[in-house]
N, C-alpha and C. Protein backbone atom coordinates (compact mmCIF):
# COMPACT_ATOMS: atom_id res chain seq x y z
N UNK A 1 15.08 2.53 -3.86
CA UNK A 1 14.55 1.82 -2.72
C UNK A 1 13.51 2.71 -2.03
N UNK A 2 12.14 2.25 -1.58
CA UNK A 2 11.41 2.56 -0.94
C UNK A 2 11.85 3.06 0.28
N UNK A 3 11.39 4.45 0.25
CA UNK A 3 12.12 4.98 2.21
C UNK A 3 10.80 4.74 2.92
N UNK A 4 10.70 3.89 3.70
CA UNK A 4 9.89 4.01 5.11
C UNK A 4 10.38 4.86 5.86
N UNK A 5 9.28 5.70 6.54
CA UNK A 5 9.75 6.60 7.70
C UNK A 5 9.02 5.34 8.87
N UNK A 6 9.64 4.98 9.80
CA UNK A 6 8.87 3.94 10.92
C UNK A 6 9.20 4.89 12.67
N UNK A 7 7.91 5.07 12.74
CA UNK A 7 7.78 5.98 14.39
C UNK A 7 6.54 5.34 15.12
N UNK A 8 7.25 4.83 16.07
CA UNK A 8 5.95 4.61 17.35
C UNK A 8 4.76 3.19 16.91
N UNK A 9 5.72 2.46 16.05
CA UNK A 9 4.70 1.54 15.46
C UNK A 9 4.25 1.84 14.18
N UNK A 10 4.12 2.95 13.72
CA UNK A 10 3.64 3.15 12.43
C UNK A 10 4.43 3.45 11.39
N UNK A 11 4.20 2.93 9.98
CA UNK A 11 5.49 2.80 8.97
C UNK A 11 4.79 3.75 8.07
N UNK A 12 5.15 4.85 7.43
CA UNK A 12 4.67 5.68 6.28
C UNK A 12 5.46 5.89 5.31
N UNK A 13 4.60 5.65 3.99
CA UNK A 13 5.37 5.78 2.99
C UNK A 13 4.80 6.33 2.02
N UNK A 14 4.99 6.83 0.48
CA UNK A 14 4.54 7.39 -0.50
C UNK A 14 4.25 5.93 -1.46
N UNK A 15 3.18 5.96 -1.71
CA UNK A 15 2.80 5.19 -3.07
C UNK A 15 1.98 5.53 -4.32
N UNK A 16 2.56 4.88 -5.37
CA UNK A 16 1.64 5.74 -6.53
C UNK A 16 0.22 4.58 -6.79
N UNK A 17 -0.51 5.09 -6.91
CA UNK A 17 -2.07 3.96 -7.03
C UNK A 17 -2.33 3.96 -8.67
N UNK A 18 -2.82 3.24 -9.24
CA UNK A 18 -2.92 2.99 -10.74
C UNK A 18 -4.52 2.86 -10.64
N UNK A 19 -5.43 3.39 -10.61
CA UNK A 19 -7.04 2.75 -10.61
C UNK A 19 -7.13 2.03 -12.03
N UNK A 20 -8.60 1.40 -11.86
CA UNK A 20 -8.77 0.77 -13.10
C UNK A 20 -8.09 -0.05 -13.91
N UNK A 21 -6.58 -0.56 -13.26
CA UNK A 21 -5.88 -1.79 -13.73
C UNK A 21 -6.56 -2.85 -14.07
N UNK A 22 -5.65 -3.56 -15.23
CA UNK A 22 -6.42 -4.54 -15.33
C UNK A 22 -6.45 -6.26 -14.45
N UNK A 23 -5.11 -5.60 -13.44
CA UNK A 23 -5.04 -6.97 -12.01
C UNK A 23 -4.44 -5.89 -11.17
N UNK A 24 -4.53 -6.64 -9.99
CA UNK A 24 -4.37 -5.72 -8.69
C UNK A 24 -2.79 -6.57 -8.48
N UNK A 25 -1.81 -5.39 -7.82
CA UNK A 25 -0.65 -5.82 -7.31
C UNK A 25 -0.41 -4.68 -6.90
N UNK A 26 1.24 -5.55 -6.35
CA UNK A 26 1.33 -4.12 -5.63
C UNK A 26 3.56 -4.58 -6.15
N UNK A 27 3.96 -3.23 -6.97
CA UNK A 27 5.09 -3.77 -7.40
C UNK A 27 6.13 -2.50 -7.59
N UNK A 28 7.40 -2.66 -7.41
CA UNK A 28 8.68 -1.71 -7.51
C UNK A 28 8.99 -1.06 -8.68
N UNK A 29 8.41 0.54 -8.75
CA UNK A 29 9.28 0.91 -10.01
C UNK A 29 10.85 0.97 -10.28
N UNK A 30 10.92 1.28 -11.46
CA UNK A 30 13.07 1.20 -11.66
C UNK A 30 13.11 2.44 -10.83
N UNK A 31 12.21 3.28 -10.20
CA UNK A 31 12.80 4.18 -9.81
C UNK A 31 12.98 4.20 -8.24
N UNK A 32 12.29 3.20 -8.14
CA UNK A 32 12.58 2.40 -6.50
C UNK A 32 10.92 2.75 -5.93
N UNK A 33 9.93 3.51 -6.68
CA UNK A 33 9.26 4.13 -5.49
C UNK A 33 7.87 2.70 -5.67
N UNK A 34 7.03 2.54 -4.77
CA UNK A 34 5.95 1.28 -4.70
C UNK A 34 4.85 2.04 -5.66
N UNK A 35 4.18 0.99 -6.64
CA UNK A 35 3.22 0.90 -6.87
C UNK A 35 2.22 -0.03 -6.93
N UNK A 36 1.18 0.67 -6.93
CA UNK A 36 -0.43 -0.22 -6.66
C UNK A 36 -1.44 -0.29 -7.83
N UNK A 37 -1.76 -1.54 -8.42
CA UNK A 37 -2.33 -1.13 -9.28
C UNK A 37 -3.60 -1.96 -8.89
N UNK A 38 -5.22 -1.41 -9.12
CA UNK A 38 -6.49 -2.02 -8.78
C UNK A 38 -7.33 -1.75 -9.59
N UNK A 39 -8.02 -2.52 -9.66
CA UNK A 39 -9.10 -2.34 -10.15
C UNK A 39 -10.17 -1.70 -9.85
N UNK A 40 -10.54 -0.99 -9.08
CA UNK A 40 -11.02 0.13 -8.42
C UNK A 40 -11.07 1.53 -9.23
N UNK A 41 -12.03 1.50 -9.83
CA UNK A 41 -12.26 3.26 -10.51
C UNK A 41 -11.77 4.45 -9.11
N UNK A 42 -11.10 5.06 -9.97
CA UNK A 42 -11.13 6.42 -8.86
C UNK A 42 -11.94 7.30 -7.76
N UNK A 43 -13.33 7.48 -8.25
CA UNK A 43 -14.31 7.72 -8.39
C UNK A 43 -14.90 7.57 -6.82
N UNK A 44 -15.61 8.89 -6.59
CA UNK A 44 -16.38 8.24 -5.05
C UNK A 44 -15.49 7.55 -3.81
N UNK A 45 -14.08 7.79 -4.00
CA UNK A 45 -13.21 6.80 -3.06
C UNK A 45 -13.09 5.15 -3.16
N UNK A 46 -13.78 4.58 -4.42
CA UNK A 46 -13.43 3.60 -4.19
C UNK A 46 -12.11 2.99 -4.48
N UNK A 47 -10.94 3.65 -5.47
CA UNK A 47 -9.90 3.15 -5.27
C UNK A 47 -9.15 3.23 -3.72
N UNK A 48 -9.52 4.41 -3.25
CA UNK A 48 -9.18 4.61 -1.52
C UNK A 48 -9.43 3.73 -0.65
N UNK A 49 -10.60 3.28 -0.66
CA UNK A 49 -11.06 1.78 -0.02
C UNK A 49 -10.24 0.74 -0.38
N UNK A 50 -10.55 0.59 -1.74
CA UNK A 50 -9.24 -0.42 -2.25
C UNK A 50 -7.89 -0.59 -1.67
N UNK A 51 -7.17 0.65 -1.76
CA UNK A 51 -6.29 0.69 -1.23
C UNK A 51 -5.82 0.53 0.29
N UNK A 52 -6.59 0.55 0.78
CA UNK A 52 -6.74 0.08 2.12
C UNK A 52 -7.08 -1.28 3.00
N UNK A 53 -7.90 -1.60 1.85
CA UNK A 53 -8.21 -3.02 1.64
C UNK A 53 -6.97 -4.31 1.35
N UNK A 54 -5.96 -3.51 0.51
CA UNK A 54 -5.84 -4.77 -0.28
C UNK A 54 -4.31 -4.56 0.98
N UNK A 55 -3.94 -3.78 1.77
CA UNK A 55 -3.01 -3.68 2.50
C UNK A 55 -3.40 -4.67 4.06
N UNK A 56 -4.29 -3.96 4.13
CA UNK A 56 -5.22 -4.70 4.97
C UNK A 56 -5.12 -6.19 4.72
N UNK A 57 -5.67 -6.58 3.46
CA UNK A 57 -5.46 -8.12 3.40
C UNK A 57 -4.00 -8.67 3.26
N UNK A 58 -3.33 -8.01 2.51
CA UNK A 58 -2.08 -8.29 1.78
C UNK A 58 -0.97 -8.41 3.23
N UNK A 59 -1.42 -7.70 4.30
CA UNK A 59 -0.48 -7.59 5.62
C UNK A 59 -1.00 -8.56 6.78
N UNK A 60 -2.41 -8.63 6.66
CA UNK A 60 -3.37 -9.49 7.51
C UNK A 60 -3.33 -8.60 8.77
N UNK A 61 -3.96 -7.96 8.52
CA UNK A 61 -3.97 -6.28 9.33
C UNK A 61 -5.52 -6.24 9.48
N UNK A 62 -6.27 -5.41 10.51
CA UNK A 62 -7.35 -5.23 10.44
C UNK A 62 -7.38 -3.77 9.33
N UNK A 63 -8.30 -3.48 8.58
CA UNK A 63 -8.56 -1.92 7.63
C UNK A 63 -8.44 -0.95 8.71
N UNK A 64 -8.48 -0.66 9.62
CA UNK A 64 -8.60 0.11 11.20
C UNK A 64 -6.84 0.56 10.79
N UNK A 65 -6.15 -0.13 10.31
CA UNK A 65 -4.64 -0.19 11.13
C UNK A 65 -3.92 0.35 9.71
N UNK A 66 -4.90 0.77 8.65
CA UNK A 66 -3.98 1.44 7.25
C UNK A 66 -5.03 2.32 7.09
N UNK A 67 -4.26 3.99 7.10
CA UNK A 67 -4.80 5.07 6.73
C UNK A 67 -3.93 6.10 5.56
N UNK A 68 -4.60 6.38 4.87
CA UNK A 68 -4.27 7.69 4.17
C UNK A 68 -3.91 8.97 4.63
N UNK A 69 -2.71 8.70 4.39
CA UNK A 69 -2.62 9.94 5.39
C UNK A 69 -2.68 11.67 4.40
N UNK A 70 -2.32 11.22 3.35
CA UNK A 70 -2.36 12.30 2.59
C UNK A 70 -2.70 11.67 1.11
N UNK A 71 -3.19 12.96 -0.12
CA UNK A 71 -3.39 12.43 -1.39
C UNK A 71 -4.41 11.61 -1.38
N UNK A 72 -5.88 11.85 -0.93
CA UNK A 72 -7.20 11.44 -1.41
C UNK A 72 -7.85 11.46 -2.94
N UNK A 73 -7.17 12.78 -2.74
CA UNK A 73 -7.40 13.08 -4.39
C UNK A 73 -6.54 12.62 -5.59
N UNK A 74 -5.28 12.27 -5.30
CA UNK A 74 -4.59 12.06 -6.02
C UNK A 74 -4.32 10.61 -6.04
N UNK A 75 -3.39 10.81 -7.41
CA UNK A 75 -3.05 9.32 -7.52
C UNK A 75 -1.76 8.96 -7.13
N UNK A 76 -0.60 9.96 -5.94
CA UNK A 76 0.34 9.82 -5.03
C UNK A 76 0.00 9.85 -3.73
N UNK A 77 0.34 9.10 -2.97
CA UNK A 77 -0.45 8.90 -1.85
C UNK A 77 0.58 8.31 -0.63
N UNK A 78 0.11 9.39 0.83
CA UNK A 78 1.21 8.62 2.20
C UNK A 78 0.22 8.07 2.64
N UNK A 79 0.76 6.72 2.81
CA UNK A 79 0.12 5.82 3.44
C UNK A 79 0.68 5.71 4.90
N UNK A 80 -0.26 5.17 5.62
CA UNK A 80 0.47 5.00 7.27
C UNK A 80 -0.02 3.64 7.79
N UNK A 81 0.79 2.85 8.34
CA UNK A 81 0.20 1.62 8.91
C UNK A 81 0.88 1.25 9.89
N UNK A 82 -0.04 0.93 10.94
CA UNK A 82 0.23 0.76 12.11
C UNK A 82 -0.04 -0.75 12.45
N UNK A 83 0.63 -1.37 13.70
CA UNK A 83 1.10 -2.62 14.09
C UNK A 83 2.05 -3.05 15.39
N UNK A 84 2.44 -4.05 15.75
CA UNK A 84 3.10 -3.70 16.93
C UNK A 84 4.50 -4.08 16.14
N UNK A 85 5.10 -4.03 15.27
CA UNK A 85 6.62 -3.87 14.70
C UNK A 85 6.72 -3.29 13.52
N UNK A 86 6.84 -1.81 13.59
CA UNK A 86 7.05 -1.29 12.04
C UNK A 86 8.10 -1.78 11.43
N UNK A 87 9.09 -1.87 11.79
CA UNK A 87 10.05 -2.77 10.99
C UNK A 87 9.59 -3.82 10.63
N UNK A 88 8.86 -4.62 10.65
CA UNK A 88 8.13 -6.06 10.19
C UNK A 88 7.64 -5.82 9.43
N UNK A 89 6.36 -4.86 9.42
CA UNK A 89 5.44 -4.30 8.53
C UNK A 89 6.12 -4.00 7.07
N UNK A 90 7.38 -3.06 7.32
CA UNK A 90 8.44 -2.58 6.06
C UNK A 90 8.83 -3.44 5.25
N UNK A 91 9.39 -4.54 6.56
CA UNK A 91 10.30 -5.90 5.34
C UNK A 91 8.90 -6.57 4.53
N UNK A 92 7.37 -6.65 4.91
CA UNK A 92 6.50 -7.36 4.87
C UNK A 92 6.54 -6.72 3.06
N UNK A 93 6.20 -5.47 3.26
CA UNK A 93 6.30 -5.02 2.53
C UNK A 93 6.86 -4.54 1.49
N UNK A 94 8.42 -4.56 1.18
CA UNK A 94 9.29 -4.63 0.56
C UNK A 94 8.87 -6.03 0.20
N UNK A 95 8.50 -7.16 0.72
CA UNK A 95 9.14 -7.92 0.15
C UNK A 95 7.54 -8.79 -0.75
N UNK A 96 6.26 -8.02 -0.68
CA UNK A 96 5.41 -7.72 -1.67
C UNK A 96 5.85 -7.48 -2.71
N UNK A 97 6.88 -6.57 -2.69
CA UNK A 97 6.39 -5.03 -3.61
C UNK A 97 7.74 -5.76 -4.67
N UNK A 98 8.59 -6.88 -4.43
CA UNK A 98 9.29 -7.20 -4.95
C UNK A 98 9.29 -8.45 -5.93
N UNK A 99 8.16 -9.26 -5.24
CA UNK A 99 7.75 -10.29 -5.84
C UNK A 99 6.84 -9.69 -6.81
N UNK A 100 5.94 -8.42 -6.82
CA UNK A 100 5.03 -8.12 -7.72
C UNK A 100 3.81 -8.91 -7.54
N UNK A 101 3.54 -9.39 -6.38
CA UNK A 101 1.67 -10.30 -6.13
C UNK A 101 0.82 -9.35 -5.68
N UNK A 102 -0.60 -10.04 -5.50
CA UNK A 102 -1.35 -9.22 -5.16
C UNK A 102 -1.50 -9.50 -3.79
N UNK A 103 -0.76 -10.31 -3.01
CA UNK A 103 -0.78 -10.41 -1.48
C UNK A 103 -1.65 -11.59 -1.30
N UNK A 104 -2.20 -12.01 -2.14
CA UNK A 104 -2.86 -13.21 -1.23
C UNK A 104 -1.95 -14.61 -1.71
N UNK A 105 -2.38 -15.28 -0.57
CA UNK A 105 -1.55 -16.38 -0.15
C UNK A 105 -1.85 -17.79 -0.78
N UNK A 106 -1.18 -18.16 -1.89
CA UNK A 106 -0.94 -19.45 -2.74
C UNK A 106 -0.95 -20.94 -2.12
């Protein structure tokens, strides 16, 4: 299971990013931890954007309100996102990361 740390509104967590997938989602390994996979080359930050983006959309969040908090370079990464109920944000999210979509709405 995914550990959220949730303080002061903001929920942070570790995720692994996949660039260059061949579809974007965002889904639970067996080992519990979230992954992201985009289509976004590594390169120049654009999987970083991506990744920010697709949380951004996937939460209906402004991009302002999901930062990197660590792992620019890498392909493990704390994410931080802020909102007025981190607990909301968490279940929002768990419950992405369980269905395996790419967040947009059917």
């Amino acid at each position: 299971m995914v550990e959220f740390q949730i303080e002061n509104g903001v929920v942070r967590f570790w995720l692994k990013v996949k660039p260059r997938s061949s579809r974007e989602r965002l889904t639970m390994e067996a080992n519990g931890e979230m992954k992201l996979e985009l289509h976004a080359p590594p390169a120049e930050g654009e999987a970083n954007e991506a990744c920010v983006g697709f949380f951004a959309h996937a939460l209906r969040i402004p991009k302002t309100c999901v930062t990197i908090l660590s792992g620019h370079k890498a392909r493990r990464k704390l994410i931080g996102i802020s909102g007025p109920s981190g607990k909301e944000i968490a279940e929002r999210l768990r419950a992405l990361a369980r269905q395996g979509t790419d967040g947009r709405q059917r």
